[in-house]
PDB file of N, CA and C in Angstrom:
ATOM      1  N   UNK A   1       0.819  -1.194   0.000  1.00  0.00           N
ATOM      2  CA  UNK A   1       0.000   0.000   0.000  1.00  0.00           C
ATOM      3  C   UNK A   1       0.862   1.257   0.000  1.00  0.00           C
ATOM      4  N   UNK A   2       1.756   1.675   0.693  1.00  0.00           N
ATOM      5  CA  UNK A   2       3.117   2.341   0.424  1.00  0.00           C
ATOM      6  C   UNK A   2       3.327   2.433  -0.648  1.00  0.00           C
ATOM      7  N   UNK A   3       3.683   1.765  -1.124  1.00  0.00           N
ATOM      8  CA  UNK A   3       4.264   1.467  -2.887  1.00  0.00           C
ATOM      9  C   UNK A   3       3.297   2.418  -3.352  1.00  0.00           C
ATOM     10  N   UNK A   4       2.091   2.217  -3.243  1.00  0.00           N
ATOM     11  CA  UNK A   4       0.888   2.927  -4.179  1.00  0.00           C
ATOM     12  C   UNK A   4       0.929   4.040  -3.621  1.00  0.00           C
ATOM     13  N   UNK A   5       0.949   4.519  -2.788  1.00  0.00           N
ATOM     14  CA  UNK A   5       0.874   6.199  -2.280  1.00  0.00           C
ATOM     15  C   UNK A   5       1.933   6.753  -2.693  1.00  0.00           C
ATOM     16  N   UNK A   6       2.985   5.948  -2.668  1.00  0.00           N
ATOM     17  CA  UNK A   6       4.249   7.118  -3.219  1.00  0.00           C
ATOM     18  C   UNK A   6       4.395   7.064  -4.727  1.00  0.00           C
ATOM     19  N   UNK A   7       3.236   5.981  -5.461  1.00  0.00           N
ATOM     20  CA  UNK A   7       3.937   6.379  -6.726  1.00  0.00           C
ATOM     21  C   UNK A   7       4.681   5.373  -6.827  1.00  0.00           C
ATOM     22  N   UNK A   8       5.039   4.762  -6.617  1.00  0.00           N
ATOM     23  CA  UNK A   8       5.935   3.505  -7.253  1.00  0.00           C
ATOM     24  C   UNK A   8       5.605   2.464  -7.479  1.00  0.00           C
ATOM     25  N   UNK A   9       4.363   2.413  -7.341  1.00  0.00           N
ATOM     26  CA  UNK A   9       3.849   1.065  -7.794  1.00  0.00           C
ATOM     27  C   UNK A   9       2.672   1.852  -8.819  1.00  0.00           C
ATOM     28  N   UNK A  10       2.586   1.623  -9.783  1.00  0.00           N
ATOM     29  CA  UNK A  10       1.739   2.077 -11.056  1.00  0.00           C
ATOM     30  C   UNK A  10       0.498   1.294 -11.557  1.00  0.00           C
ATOM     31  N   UNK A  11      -0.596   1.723 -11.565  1.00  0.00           N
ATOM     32  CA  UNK A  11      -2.303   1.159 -11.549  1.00  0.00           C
ATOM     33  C   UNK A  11      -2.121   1.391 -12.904  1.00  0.00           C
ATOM     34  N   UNK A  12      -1.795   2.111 -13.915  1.00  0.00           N
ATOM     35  CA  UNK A  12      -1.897   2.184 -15.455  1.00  0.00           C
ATOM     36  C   UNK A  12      -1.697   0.985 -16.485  1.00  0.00           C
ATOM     37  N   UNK A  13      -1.165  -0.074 -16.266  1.00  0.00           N
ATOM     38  CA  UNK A  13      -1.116  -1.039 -17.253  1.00  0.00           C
ATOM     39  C   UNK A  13      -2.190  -1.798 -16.604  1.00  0.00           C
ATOM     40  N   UNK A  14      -2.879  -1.585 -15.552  1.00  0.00           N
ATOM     41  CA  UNK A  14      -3.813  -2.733 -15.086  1.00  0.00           C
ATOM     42  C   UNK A  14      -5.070  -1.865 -15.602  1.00  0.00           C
ATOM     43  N   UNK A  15      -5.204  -0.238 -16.042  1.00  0.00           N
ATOM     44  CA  UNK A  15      -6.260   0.705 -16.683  1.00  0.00           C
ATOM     45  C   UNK A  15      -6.149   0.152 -17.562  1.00  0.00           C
ATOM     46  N   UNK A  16      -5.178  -0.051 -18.347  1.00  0.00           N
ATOM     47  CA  UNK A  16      -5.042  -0.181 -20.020  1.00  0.00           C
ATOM     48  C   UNK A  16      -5.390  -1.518 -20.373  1.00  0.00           C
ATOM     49  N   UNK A  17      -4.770  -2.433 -19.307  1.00  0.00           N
ATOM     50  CA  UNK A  17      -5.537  -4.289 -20.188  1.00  0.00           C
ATOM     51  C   UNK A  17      -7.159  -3.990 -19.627  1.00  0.00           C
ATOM     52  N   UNK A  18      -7.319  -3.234 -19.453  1.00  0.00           N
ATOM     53  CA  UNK A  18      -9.241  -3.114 -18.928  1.00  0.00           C
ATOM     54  C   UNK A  18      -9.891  -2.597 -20.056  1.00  0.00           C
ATOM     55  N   UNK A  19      -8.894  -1.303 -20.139  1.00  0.00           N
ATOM     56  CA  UNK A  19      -9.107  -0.940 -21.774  1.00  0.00           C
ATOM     57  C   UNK A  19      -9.192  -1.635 -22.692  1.00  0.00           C
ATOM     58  N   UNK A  20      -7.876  -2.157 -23.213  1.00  0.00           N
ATOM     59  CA  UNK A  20      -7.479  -3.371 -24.103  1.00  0.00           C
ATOM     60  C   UNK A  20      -9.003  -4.661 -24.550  1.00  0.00           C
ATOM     61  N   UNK A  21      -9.439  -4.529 -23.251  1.00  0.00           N
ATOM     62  CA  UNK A  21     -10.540  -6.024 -23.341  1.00  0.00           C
ATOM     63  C   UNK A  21     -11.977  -4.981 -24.147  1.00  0.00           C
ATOM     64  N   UNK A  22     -12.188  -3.686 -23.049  1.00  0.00           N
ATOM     65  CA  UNK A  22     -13.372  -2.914 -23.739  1.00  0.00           C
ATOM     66  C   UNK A  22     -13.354  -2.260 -24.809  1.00  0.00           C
ATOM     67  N   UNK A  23     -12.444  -2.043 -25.447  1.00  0.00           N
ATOM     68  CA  UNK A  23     -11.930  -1.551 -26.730  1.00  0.00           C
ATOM     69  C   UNK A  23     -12.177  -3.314 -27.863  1.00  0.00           C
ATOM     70  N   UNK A  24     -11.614  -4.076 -27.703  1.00  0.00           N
ATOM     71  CA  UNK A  24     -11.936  -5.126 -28.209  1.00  0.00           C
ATOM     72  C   UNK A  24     -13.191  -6.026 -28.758  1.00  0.00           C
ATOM     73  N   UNK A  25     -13.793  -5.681 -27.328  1.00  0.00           N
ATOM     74  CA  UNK A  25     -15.390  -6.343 -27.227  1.00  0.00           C
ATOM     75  C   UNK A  25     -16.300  -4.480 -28.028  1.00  0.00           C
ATOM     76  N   UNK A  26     -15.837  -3.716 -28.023  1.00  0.00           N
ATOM     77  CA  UNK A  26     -16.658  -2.819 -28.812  1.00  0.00           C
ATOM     78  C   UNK A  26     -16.186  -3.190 -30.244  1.00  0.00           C
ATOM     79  N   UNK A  27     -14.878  -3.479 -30.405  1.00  0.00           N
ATOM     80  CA  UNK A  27     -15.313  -2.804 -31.953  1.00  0.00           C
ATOM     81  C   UNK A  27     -15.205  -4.558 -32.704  1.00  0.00           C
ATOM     82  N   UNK A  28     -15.467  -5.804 -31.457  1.00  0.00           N
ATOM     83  CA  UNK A  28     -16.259  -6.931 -32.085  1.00  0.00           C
ATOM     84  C   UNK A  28     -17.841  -6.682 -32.129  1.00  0.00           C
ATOM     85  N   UNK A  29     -18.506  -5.719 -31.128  1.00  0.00           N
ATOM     86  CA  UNK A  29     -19.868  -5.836 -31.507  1.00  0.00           C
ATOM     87  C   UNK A  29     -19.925  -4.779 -32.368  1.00  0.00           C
ATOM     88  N   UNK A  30     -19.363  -3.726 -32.762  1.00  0.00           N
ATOM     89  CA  UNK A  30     -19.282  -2.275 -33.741  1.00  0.00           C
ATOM     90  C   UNK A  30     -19.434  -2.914 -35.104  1.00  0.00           C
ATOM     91  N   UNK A  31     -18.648  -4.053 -34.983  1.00  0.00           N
ATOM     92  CA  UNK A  31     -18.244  -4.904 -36.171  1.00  0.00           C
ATOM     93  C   UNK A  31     -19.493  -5.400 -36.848  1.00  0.00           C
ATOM     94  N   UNK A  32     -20.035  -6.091 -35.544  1.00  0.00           N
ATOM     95  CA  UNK A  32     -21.126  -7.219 -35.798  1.00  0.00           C
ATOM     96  C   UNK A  32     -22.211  -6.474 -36.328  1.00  0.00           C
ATOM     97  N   UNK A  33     -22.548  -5.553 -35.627  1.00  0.00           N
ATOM     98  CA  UNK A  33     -23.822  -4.414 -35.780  1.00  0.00           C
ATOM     99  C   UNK A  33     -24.070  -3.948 -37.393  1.00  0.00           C
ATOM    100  N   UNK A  34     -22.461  -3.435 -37.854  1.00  0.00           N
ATOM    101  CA  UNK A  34     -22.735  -3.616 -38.744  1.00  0.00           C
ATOM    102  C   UNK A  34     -22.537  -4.320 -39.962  1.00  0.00           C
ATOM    103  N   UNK A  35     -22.062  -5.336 -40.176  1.00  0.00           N
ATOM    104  CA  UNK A  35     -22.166  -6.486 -40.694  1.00  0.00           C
ATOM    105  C   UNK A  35     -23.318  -6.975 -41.109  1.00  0.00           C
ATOM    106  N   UNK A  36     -24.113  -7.120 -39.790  1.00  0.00           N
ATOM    107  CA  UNK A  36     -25.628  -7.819 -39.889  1.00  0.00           C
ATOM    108  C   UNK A  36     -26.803  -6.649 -40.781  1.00  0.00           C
ATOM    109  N   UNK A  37     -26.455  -5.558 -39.903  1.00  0.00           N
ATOM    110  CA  UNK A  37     -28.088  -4.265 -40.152  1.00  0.00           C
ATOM    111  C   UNK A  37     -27.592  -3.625 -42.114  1.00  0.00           C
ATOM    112  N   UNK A  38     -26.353  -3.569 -42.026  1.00  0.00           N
ATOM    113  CA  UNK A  38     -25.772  -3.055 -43.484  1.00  0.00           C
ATOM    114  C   UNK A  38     -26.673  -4.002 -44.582  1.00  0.00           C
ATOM    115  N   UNK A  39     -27.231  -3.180 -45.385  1.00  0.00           N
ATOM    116  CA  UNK A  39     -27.535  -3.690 -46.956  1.00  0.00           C
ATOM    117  C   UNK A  39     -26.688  -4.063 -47.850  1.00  0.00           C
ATOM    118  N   UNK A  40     -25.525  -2.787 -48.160  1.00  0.00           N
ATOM    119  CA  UNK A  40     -24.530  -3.048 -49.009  1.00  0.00           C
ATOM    120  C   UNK A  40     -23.418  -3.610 -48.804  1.00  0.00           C
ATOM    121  N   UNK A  41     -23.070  -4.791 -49.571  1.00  0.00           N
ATOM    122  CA  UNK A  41     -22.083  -5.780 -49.586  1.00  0.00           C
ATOM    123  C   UNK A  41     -20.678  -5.250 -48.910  1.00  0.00           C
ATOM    124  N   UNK A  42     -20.617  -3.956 -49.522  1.00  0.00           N
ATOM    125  CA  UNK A  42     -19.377  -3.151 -49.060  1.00  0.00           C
ATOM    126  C   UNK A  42     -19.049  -2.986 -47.564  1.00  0.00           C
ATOM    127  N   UNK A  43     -20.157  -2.803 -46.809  1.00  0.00           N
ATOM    128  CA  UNK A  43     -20.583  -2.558 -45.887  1.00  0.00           C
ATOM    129  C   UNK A  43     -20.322  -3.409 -44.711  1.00  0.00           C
ATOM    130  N   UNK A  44     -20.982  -4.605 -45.333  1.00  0.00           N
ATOM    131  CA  UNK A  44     -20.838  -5.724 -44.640  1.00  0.00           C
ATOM    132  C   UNK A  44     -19.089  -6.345 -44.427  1.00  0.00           C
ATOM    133  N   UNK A  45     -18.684  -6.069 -46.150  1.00  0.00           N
ATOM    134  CA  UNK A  45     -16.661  -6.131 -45.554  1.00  0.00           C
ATOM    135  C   UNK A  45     -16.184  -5.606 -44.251  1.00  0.00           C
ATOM    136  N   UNK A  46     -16.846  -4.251 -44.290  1.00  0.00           N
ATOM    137  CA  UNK A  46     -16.225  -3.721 -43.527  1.00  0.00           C
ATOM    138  C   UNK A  46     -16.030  -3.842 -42.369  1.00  0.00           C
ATOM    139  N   UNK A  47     -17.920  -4.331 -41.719  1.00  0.00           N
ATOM    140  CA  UNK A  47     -17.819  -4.980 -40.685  1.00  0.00           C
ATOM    141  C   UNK A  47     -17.516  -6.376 -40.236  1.00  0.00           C
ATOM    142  N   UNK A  48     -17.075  -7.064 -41.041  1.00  0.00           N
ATOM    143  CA  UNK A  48     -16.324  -8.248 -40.973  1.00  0.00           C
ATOM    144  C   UNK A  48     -15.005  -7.870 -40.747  1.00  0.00           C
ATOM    145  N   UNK A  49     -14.202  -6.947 -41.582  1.00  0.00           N
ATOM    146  CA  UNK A  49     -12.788  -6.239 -41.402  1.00  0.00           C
ATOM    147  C   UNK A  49     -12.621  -5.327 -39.886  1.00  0.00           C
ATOM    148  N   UNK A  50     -13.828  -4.884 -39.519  1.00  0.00           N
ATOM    149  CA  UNK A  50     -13.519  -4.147 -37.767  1.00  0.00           C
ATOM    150  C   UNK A  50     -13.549  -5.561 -36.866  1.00  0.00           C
ATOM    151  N   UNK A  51     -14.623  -6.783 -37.183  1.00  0.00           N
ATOM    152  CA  UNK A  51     -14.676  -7.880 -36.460  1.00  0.00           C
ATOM    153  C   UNK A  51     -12.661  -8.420 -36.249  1.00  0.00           C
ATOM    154  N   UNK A  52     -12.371  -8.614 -37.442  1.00  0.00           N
ATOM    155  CA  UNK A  52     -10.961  -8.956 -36.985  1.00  0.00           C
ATOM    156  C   UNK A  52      -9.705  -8.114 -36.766  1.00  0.00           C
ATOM    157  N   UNK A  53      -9.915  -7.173 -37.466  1.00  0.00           N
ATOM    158  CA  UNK A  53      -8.638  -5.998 -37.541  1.00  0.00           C
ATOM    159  C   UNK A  53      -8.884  -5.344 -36.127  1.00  0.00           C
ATOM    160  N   UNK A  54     -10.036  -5.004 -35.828  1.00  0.00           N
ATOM    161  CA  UNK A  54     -10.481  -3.921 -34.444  1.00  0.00           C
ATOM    162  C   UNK A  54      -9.591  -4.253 -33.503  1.00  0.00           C
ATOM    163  N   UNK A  55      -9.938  -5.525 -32.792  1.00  0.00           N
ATOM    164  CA  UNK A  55      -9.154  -6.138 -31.891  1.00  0.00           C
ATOM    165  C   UNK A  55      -7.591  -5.965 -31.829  1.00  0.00           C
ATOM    166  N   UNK A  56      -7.356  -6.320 -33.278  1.00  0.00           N
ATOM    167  CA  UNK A  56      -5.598  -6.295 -33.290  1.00  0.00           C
ATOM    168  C   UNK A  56      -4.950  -4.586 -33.204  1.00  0.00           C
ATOM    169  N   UNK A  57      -5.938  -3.792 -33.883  1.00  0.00           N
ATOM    170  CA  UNK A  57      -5.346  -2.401 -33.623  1.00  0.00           C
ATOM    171  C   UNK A  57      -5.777  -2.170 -32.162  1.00  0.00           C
ATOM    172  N   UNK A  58      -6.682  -1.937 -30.991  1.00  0.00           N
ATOM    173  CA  UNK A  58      -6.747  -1.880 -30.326  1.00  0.00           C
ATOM    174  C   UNK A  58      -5.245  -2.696 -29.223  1.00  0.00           C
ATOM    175  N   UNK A  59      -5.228  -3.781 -29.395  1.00  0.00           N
ATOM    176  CA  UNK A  59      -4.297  -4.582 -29.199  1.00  0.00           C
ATOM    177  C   UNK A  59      -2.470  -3.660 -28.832  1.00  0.00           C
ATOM    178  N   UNK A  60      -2.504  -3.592 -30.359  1.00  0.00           N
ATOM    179  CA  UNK A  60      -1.073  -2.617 -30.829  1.00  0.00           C
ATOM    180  C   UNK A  60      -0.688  -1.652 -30.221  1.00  0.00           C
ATOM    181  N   UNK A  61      -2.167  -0.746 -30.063  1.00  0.00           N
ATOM    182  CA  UNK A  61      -1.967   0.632 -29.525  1.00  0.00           C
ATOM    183  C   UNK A  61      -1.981   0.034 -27.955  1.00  0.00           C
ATOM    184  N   UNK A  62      -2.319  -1.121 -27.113  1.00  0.00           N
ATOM    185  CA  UNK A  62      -2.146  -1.059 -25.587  1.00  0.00           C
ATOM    186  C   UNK A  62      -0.782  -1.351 -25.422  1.00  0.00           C
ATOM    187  N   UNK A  63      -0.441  -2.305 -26.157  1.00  0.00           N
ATOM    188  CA  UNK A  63       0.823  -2.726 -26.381  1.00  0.00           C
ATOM    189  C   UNK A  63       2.012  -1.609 -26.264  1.00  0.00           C
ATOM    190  N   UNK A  64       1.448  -0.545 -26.936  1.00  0.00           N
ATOM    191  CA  UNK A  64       2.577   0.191 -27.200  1.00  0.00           C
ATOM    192  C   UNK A  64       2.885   1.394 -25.679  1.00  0.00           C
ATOM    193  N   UNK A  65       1.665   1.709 -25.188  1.00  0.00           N
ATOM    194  CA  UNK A  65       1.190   2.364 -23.842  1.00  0.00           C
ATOM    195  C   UNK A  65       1.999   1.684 -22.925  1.00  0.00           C
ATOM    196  N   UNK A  66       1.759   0.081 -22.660  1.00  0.00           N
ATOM    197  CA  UNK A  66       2.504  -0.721 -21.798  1.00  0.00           C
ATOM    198  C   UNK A  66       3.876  -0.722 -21.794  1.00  0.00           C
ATOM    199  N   UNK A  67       4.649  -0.716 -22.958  1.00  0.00           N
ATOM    200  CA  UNK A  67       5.566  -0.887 -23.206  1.00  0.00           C
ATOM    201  C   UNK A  67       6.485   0.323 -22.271  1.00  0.00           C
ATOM    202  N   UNK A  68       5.885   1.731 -22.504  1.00  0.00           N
ATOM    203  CA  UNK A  68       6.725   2.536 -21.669  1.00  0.00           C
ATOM    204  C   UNK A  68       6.837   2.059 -20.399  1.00  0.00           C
ATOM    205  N   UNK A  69       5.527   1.466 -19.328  1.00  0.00           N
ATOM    206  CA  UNK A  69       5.870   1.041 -18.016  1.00  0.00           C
ATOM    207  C   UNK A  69       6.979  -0.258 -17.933  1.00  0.00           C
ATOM    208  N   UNK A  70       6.539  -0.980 -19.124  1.00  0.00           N
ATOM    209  CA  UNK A  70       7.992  -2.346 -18.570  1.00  0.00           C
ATOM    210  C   UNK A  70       9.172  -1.762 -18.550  1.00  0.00           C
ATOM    211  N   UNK A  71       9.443  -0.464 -19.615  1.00  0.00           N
ATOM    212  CA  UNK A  71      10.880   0.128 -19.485  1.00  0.00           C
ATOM    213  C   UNK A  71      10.990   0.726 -17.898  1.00  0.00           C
ATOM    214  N   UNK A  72      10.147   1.412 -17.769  1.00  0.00           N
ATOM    215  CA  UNK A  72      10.140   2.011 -16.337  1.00  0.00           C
ATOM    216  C   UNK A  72      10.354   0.925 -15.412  1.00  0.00           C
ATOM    217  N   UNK A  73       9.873  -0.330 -15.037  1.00  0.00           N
ATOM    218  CA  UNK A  73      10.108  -0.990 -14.745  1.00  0.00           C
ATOM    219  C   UNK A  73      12.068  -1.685 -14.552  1.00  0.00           C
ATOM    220  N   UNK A  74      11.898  -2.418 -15.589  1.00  0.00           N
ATOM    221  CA  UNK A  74      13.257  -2.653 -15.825  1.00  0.00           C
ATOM    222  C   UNK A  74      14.350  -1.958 -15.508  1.00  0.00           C
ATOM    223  N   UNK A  75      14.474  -0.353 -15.955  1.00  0.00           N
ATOM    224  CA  UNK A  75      14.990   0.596 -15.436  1.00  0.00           C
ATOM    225  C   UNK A  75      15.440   0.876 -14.370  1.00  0.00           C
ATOM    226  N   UNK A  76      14.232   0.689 -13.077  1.00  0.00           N
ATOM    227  CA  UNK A  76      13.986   0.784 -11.881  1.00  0.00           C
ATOM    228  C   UNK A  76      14.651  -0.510 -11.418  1.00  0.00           C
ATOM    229  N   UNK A  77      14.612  -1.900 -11.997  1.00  0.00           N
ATOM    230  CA  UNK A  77      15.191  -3.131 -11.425  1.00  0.00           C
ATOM    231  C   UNK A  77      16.904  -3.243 -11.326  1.00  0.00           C
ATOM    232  N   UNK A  78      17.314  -2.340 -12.658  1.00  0.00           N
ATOM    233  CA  UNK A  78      18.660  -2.213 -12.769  1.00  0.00           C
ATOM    234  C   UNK A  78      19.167  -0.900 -12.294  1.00  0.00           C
ATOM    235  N   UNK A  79      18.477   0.500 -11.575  1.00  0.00           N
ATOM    236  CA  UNK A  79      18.831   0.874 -10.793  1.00  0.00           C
ATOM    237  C   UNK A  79      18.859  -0.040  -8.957  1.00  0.00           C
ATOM    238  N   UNK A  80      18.413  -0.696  -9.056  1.00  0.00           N
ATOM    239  CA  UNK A  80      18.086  -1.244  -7.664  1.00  0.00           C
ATOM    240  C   UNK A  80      19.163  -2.287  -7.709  1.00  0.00           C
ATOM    241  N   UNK A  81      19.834  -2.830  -8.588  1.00  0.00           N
ATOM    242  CA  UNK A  81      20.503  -3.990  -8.527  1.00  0.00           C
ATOM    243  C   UNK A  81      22.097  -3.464  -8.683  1.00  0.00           C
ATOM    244  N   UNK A  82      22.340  -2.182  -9.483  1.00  0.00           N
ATOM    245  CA  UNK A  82      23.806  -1.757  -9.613  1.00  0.00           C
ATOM    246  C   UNK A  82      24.211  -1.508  -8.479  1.00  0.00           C
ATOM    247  N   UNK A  83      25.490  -0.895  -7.716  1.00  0.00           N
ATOM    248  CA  UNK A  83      26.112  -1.217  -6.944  1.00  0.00           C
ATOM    249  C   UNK A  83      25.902   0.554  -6.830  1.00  0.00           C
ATOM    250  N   UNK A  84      25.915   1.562  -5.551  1.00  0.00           N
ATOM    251  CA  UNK A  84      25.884   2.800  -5.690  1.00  0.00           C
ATOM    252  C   UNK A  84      27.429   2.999  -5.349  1.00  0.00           C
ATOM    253  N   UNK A  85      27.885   3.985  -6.465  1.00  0.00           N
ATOM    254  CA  UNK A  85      29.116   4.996  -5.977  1.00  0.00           C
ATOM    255  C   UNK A  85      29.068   6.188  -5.369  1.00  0.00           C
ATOM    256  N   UNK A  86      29.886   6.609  -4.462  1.00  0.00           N
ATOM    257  CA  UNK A  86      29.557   7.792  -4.165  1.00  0.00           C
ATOM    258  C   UNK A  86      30.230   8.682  -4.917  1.00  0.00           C
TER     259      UNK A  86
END
């Protein structure tokens, strides 16, 4: 609990895979919605193309958010592990 008050322990990659899942499940039903209600054939690609692509761009972009905390992370593990000089 410490950790979390000062800031050193970080709630943002556990925001973002929350994100990651509701971003996913929207633009599989965004997809579906219109897929099904669309008339034109074109239409219907498209929402077949948000059904599988949505997910993976959603995906990419959490991916890429996260990525700054594992550096922060890591960072923080190999300050903690080098030896201090004065």
């Amino acid at each position: 609990m410490k950790d979390f008050l000062l800031f050193r322990r970080m709630i943002a990659p556990i925001t973002i895979q929350i994100l990651f899942w509701l971003g996913a499940l929207g633009s599989i039903g965004a997809g579906a919605v219109l897929a099904i209600n669309s008339r034109q054939e074109s239409a219907k690609l498209l929402g077949a193309g948000a059904i599988v692509l949505g997910p993976l761009a959603v995906r990419l972009l959490c991916e890429i958010l996260i990525l700054f905390f594992r550096m922060n992370e890591t960072l923080t593990d190999i300050k903690r592990a080098s030896p201090r000089t004065p």
